[in-house]
N, C-alpha and C. Protein backbone atom coordinates (compact mmCIF):
# COMPACT_ATOMS: atom_id res chain seq x y z
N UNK A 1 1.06 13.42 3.55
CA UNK A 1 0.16 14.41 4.09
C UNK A 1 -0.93 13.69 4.85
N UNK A 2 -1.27 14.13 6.14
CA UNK A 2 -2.46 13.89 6.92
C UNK A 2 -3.65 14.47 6.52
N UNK A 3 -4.99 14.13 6.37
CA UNK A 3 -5.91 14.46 5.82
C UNK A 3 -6.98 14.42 7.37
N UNK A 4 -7.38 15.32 7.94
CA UNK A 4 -8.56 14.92 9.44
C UNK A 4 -10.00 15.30 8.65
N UNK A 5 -10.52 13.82 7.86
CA UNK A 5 -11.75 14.32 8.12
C UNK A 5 -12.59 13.15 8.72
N UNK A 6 -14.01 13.10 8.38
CA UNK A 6 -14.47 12.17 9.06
C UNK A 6 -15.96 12.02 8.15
N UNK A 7 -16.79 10.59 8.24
CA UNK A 7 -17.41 10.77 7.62
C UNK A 7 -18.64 9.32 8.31
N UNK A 8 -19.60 10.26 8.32
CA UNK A 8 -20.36 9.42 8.77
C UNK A 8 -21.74 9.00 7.75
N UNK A 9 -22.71 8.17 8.68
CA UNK A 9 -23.80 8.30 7.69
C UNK A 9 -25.16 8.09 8.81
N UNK A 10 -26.40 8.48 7.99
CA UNK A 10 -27.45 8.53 9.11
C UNK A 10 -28.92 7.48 8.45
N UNK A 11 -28.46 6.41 8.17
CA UNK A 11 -29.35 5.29 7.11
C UNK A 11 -29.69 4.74 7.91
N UNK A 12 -31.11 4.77 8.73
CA UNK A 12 -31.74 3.79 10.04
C UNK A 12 -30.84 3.18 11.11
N UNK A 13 -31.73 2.75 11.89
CA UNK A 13 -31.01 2.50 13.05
C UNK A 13 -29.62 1.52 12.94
N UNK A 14 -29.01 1.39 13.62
CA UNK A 14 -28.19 0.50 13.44
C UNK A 14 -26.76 0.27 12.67
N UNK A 15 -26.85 1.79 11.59
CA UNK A 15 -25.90 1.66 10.64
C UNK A 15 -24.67 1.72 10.86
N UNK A 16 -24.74 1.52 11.68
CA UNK A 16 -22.89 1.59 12.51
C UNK A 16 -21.93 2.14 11.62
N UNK A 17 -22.23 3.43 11.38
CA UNK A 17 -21.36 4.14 10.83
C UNK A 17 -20.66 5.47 11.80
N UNK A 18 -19.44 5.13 12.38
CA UNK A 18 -18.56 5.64 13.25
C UNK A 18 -17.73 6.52 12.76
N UNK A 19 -17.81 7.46 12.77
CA UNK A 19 -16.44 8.61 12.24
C UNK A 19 -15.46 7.87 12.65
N UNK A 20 -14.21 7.70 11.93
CA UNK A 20 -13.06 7.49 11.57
C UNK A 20 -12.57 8.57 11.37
N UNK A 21 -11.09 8.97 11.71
CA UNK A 21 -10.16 10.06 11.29
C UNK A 21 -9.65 9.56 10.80
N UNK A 22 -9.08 10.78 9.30
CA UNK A 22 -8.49 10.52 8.22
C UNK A 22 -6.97 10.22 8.51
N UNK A 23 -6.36 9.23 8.49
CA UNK A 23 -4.93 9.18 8.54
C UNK A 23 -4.24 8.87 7.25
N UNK A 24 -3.12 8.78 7.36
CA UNK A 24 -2.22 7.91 6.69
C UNK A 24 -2.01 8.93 5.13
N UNK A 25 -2.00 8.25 4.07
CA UNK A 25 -2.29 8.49 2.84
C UNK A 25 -3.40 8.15 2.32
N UNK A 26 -3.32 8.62 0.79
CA UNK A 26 -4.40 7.85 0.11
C UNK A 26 -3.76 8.21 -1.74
N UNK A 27 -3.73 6.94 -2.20
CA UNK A 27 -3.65 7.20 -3.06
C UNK A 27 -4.66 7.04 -4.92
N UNK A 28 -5.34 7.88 -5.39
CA UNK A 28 -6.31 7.71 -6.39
C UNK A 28 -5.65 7.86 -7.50
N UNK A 29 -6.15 6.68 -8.28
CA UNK A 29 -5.93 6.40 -9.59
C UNK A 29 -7.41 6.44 -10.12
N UNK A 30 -7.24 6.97 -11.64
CA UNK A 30 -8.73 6.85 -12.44
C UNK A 30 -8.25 6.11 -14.02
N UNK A 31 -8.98 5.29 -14.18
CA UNK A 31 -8.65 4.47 -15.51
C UNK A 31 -9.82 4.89 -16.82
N UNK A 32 -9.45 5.13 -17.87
CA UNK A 32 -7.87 4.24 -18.25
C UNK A 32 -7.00 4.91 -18.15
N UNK A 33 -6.96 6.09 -17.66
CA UNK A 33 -5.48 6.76 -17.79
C UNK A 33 -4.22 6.29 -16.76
N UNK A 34 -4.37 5.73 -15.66
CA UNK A 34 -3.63 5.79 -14.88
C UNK A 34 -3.68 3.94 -15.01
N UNK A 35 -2.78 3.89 -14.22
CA UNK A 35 -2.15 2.02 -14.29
C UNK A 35 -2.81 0.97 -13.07
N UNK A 36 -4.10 1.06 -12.43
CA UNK A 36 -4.92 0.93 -11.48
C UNK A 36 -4.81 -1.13 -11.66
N UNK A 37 -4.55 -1.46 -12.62
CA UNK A 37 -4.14 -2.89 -12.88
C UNK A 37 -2.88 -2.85 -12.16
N UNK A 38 -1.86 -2.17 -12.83
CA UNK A 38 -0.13 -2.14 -12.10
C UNK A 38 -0.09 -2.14 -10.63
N UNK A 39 -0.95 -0.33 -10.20
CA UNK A 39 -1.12 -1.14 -8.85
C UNK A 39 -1.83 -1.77 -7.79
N UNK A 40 -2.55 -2.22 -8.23
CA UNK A 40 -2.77 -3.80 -7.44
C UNK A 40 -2.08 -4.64 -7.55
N UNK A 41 -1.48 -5.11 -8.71
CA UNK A 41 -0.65 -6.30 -8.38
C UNK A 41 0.69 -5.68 -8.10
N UNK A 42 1.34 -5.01 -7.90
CA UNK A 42 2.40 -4.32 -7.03
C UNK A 42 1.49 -4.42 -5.74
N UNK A 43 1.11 -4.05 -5.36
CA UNK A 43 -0.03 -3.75 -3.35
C UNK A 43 0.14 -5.34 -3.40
N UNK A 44 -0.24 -6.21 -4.10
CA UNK A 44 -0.48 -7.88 -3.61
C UNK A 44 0.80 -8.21 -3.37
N UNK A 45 1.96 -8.27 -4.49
CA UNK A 45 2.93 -8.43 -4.02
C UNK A 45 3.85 -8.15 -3.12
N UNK A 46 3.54 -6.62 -2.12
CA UNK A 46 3.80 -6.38 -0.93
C UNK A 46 3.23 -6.95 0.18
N UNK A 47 2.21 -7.89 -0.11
CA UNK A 47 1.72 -8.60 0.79
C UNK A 47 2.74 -9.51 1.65
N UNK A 48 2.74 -9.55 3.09
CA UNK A 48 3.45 -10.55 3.86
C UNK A 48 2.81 -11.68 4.71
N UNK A 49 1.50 -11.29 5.10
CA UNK A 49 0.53 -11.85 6.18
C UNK A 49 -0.64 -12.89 5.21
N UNK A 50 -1.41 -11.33 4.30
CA UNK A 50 -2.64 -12.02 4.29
C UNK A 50 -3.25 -10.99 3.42
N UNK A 51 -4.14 -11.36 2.71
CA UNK A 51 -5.24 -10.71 1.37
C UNK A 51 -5.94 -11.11 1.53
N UNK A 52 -7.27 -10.76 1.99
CA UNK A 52 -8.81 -10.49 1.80
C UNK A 52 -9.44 -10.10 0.70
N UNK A 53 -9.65 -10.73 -0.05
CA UNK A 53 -10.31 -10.23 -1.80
C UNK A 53 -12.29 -10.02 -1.28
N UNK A 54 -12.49 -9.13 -2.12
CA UNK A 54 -14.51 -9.30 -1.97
C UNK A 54 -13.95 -9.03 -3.38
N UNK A 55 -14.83 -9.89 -4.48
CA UNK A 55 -14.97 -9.69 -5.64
C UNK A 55 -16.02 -9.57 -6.15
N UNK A 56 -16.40 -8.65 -6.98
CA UNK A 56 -17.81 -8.97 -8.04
C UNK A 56 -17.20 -9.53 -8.82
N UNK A 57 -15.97 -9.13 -9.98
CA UNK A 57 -16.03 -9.99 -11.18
C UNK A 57 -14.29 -10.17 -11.15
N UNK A 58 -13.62 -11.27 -11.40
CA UNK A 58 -12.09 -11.24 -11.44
C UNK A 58 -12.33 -11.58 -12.53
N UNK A 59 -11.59 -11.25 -13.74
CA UNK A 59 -11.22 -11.58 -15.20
C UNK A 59 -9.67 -11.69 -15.33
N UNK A 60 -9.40 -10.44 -14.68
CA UNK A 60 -7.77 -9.95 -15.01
C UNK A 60 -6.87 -11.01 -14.39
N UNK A 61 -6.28 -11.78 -15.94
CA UNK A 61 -4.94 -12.73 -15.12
C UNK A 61 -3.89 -11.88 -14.80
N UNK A 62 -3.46 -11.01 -14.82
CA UNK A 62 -2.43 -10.40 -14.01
C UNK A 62 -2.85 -10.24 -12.80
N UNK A 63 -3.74 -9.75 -11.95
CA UNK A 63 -4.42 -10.01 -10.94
C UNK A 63 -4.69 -11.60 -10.39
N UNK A 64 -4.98 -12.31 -11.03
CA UNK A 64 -5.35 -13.58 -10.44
C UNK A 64 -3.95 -13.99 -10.16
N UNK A 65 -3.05 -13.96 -11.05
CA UNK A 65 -1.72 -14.66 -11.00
C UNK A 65 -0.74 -13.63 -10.03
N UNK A 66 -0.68 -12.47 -9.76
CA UNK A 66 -0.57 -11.79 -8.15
C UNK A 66 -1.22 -12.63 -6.98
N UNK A 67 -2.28 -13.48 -7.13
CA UNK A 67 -2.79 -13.64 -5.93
C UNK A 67 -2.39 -15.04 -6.31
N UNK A 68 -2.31 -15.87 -6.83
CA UNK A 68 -1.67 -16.72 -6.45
C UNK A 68 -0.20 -17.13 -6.41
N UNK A 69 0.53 -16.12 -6.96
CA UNK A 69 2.19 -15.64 -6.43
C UNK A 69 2.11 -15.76 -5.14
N UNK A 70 0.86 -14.81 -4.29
CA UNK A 70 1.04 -14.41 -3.08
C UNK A 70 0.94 -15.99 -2.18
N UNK A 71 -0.18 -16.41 -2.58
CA UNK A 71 -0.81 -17.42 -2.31
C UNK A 71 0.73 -18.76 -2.08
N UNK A 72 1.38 -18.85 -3.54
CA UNK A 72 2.46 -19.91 -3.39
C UNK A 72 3.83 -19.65 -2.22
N UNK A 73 3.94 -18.24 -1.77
CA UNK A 73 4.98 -17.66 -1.17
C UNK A 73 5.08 -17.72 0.28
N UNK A 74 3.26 -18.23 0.54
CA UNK A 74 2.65 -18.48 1.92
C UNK A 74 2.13 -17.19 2.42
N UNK A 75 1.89 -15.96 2.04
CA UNK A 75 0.60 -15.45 2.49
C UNK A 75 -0.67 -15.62 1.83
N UNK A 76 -1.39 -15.55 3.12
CA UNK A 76 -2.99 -16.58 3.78
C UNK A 76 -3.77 -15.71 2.68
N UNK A 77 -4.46 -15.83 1.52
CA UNK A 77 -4.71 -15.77 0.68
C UNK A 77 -6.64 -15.94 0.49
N UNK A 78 -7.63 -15.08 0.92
CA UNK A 78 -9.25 -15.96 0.76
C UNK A 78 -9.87 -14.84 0.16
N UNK A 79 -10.84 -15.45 -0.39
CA UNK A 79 -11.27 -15.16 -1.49
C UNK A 79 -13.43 -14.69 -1.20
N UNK A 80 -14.09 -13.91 -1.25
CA UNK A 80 -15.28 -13.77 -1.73
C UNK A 80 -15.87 -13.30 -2.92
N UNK A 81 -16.23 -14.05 -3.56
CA UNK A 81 -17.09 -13.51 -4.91
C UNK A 81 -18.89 -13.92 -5.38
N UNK A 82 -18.99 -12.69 -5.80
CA UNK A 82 -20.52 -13.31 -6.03
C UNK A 82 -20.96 -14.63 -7.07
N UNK A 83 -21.86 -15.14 -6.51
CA UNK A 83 -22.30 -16.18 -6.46
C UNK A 83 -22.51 -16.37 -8.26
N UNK A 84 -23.16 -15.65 -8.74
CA UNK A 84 -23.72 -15.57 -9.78
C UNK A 84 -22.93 -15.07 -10.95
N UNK A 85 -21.91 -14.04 -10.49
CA UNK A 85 -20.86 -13.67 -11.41
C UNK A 85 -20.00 -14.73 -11.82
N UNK A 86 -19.67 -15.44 -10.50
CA UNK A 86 -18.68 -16.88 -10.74
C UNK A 86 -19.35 -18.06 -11.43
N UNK A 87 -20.62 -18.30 -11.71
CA UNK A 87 -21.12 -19.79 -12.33
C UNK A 87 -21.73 -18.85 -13.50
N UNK A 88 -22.18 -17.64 -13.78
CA UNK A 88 -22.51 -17.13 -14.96
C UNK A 88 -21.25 -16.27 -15.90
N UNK A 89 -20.41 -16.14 -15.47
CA UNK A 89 -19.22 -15.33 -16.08
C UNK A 89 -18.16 -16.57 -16.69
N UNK A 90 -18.16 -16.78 -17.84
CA UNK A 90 -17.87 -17.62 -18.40
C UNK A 90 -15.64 -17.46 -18.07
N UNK A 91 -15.62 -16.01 -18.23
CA UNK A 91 -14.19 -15.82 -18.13
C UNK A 91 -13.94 -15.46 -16.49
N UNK A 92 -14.02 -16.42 -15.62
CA UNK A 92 -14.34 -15.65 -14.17
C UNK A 92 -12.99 -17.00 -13.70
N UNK A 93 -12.13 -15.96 -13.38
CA UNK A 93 -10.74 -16.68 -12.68
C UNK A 93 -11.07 -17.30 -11.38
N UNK A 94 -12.04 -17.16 -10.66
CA UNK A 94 -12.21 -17.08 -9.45
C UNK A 94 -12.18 -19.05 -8.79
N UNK A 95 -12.97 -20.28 -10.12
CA UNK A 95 -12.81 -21.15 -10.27
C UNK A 95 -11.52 -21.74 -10.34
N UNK A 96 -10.42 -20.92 -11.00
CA UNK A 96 -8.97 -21.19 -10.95
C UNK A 96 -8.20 -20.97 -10.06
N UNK A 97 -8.62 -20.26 -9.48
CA UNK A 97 -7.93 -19.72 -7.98
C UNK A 97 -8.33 -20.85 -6.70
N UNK A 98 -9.59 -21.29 -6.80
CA UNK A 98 -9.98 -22.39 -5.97
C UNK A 98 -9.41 -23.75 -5.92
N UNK A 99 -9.09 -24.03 -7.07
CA UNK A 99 -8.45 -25.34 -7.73
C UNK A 99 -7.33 -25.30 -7.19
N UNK A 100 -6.73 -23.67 -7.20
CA UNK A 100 -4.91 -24.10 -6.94
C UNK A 100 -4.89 -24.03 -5.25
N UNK A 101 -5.48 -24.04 -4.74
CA UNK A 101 -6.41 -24.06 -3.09
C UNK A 101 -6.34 -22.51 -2.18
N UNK A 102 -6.88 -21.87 -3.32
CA UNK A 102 -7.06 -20.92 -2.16
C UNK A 102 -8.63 -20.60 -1.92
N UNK A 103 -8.40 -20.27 -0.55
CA UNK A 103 -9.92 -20.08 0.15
C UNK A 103 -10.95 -19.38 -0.61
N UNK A 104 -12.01 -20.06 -1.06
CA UNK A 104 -13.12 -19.23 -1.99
C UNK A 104 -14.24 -19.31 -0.98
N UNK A 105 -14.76 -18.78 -1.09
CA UNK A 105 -16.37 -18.58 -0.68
C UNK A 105 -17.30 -17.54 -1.61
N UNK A 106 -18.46 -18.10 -1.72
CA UNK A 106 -18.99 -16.89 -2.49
C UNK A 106 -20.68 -16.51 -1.98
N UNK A 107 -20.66 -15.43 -2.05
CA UNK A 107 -21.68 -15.19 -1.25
C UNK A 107 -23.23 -15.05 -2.05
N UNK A 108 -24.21 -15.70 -1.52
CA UNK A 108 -25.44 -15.84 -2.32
C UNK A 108 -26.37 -14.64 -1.17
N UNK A 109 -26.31 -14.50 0.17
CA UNK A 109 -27.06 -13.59 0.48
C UNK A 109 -28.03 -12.42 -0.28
N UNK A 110 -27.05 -11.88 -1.10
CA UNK A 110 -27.80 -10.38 -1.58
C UNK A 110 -27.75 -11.18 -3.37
N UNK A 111 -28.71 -9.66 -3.72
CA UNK A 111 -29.40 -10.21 -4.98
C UNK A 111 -27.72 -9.75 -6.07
N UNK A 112 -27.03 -8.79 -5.70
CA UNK A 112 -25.13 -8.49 -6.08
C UNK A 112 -24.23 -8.36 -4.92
N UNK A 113 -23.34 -9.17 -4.92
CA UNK A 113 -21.92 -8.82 -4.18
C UNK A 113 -21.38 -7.87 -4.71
N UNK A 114 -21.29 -6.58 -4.90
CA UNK A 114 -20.90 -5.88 -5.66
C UNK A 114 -19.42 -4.80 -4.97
N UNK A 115 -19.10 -5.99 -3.79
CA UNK A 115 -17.83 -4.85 -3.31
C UNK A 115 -16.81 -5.13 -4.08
N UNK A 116 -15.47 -5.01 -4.03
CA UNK A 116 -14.26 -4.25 -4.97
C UNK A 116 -13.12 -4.04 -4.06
N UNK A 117 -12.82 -4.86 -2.97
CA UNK A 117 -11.95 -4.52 -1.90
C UNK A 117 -10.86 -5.54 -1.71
N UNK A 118 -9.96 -5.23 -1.21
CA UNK A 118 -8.55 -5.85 -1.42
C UNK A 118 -7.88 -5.28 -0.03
N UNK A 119 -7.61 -6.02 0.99
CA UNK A 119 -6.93 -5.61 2.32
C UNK A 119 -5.53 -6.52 2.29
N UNK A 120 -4.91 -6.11 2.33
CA UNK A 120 -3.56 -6.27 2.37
C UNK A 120 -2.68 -6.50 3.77
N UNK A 121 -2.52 -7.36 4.51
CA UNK A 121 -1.73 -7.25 5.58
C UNK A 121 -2.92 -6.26 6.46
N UNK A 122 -4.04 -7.13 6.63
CA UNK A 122 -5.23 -6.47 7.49
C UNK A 122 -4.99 -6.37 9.03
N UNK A 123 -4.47 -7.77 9.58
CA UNK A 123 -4.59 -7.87 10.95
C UNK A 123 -2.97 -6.93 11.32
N UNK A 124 -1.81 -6.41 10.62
CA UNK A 124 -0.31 -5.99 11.02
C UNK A 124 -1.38 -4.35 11.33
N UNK A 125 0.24 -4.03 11.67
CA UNK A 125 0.12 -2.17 11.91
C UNK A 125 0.11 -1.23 10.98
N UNK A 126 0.55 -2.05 9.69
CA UNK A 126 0.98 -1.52 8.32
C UNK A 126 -0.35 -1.91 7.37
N UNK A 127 -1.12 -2.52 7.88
CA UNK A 127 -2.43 -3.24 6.48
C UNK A 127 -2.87 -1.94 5.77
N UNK A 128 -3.18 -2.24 4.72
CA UNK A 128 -4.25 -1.21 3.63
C UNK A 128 -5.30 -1.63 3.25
N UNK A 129 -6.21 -0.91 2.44
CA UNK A 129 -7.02 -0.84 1.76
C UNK A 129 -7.17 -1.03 0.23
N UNK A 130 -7.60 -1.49 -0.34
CA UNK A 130 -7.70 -0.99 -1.72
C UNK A 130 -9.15 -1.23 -2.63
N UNK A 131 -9.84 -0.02 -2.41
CA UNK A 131 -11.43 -0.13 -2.88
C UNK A 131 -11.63 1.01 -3.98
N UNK A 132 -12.73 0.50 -4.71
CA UNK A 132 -13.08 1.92 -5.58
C UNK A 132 -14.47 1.09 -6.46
N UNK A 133 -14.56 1.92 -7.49
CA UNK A 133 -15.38 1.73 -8.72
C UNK A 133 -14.70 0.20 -9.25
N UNK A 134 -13.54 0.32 -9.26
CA UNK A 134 -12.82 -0.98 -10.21
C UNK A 134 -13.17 -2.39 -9.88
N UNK A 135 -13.76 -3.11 -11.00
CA UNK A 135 -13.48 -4.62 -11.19
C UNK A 135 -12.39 -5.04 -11.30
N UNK A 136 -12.38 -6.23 -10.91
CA UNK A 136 -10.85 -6.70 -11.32
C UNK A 136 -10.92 -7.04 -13.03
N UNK A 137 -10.97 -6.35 -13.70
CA UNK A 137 -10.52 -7.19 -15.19
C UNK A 137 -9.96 -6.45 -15.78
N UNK A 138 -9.57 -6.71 -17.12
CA UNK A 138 -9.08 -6.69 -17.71
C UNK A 138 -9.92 -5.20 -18.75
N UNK A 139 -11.14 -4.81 -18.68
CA UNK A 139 -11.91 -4.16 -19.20
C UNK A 139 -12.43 -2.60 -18.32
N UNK A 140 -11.88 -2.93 -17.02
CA UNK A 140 -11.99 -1.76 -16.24
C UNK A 140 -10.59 -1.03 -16.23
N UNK A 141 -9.72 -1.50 -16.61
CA UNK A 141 -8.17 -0.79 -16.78
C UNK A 141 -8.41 -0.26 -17.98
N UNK A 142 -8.69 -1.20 -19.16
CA UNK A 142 -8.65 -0.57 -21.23
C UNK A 142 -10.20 0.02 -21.16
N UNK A 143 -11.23 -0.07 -20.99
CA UNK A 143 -12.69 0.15 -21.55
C UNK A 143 -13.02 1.16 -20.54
N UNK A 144 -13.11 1.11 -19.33
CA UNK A 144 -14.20 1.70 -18.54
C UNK A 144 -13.80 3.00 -17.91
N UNK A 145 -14.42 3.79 -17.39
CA UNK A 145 -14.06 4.39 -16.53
C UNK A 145 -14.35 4.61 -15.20
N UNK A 146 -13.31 4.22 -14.36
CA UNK A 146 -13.11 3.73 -12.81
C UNK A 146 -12.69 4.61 -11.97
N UNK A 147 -12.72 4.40 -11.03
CA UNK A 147 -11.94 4.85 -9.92
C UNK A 147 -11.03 3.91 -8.89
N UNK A 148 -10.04 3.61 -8.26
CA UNK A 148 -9.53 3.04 -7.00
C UNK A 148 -8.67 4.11 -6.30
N UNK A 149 -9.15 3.60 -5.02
CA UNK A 149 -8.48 4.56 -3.89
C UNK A 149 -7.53 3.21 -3.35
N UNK A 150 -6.30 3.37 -3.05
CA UNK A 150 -5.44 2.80 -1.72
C UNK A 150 -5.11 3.48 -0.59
N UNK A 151 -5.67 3.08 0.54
CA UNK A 151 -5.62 3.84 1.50
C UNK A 151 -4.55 2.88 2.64
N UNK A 152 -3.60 3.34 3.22
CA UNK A 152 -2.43 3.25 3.73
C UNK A 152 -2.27 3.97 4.86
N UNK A 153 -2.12 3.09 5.83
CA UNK A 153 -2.04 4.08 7.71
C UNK A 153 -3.09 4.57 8.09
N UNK A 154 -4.10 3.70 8.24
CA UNK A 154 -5.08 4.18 8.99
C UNK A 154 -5.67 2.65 9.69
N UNK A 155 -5.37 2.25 10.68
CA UNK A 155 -5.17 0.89 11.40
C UNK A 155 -7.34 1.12 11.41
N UNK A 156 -7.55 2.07 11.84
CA UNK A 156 -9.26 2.18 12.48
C UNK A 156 -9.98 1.87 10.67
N UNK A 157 -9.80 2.30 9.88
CA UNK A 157 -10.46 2.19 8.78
C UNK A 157 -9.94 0.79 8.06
N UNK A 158 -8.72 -0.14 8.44
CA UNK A 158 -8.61 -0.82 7.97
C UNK A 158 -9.32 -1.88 8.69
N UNK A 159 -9.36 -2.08 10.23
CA UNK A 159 -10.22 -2.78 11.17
C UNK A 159 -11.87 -3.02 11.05
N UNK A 160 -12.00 -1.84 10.10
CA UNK A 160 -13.64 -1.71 9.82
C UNK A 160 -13.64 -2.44 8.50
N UNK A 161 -13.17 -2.41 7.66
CA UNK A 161 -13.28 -3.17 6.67
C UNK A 161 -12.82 -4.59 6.91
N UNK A 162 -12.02 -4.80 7.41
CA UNK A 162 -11.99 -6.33 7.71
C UNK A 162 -12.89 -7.41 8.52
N UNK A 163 -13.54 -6.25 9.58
CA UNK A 163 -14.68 -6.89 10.33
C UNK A 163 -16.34 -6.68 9.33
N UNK A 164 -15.86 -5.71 8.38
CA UNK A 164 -17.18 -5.65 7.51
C UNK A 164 -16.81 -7.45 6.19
N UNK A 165 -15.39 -7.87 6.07
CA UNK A 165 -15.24 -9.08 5.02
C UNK A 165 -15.59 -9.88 5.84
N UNK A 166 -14.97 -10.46 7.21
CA UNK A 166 -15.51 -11.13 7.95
C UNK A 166 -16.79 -11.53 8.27
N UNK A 167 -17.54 -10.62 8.31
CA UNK A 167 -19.19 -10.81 8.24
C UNK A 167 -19.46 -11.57 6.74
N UNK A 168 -19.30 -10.91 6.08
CA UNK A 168 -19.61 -11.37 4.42
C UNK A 168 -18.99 -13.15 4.16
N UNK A 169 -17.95 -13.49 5.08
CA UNK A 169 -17.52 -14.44 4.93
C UNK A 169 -17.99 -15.41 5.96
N UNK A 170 -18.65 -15.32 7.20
CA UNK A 170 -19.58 -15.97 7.84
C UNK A 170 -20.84 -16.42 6.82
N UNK A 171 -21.07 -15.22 6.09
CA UNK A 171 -22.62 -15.14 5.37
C UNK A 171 -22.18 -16.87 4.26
N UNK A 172 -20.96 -16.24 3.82
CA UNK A 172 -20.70 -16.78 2.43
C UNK A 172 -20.79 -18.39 2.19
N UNK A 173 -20.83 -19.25 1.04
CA UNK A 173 -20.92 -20.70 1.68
C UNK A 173 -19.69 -21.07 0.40
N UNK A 174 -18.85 -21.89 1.31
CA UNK A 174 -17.75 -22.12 0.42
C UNK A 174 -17.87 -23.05 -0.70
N UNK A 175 -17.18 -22.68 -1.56
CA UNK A 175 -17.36 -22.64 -3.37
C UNK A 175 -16.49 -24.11 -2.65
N UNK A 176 -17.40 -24.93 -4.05
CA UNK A 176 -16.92 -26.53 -4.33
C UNK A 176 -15.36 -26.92 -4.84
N UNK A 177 -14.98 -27.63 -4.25
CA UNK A 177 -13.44 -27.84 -4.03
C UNK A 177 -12.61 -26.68 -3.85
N UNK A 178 -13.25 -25.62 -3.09
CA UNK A 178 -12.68 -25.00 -2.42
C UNK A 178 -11.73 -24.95 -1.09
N UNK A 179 -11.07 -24.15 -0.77
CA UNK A 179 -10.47 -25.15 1.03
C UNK A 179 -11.25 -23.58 1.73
């Protein structure tokens, strides 16, 4: 089903917030009831190109070990997480993921990195989305209650989010023995 809406915002000058039309699908999961762990690492493993992670907190090894499946198979695999979650989060995969060499950076700019986004095959005709309420762990699937949206066929909303990681990853300063 096609969905036409559009959604803007009016937060001071500059906010470059552009109506987008609704395309494609979308699909919402809410946890714990629904399997919002399952799919993400199903969405990673459809990966062919490339994954864009923004992380606040990675815990979940089923998630980490999706991304570095993806990572060993040869799609381009990089990584942002906040600064403070990763050297204060004692269970924070994000150090393990760097080691096995995939691209980390973590961003100290803001006082929280607090995005939650996962682009999938960003730069193809086919890339997605995958944003919501959800952390990656292990405690937002069993404990919390979340939200994730995957959003699928909409090339303009996936272009905006990738030029919004891109920025964040200019900002970001790459994590030690990182590549």
């Amino acid at each position: 089903m096609t969905v036409a809406l559009s959604f803007s915002a009016t937060v001071g000058a500059g906010a470059g917030a552009t109506p987008l039309p609704a395309t494609g699908t979308v699909e919402a999961l809410f946890t714990p009831w629904d399997d919002a762990e399952g799919a993400i690492v199903r969405a990673l493993g459809e990966a062919k190109k490339s994954i864009h992670v923004q992380a606040y907190l990675l815990t979940s090894r089923s998630i980490a070990r999706a991304l570095q499946d993806a990572h060993a198979r040869g799609v381009a695999v990089e990584v942002l997480a906040d600064r403070d979650m990763v050297s204060k989060g004692e269970n924070s995969l994000v150090p393990k993921l760097a080691a096995e060499g995939i691209a980390v950076r973590l961003e100290t700019r803001y006082a929280v990195a607090h995005n939650k986004v996962l682009l999938i095959d960003a730069a193809t005709a086919h890339g997605f989305v995958i944003t919501g309420s959800y952390n990656f762990t292990w405690s937002a699937q069993a404990r919390n209650a979340e939200n994730l949206l995957i959003l699928r066929d909409n090339p303009a909303l996936v272009r905006r989010y990738l030029d919004n990681w891109q920025r964040h990853r200019d900002e970001a300063e790459p994590m030690s023995g990182a590549q």
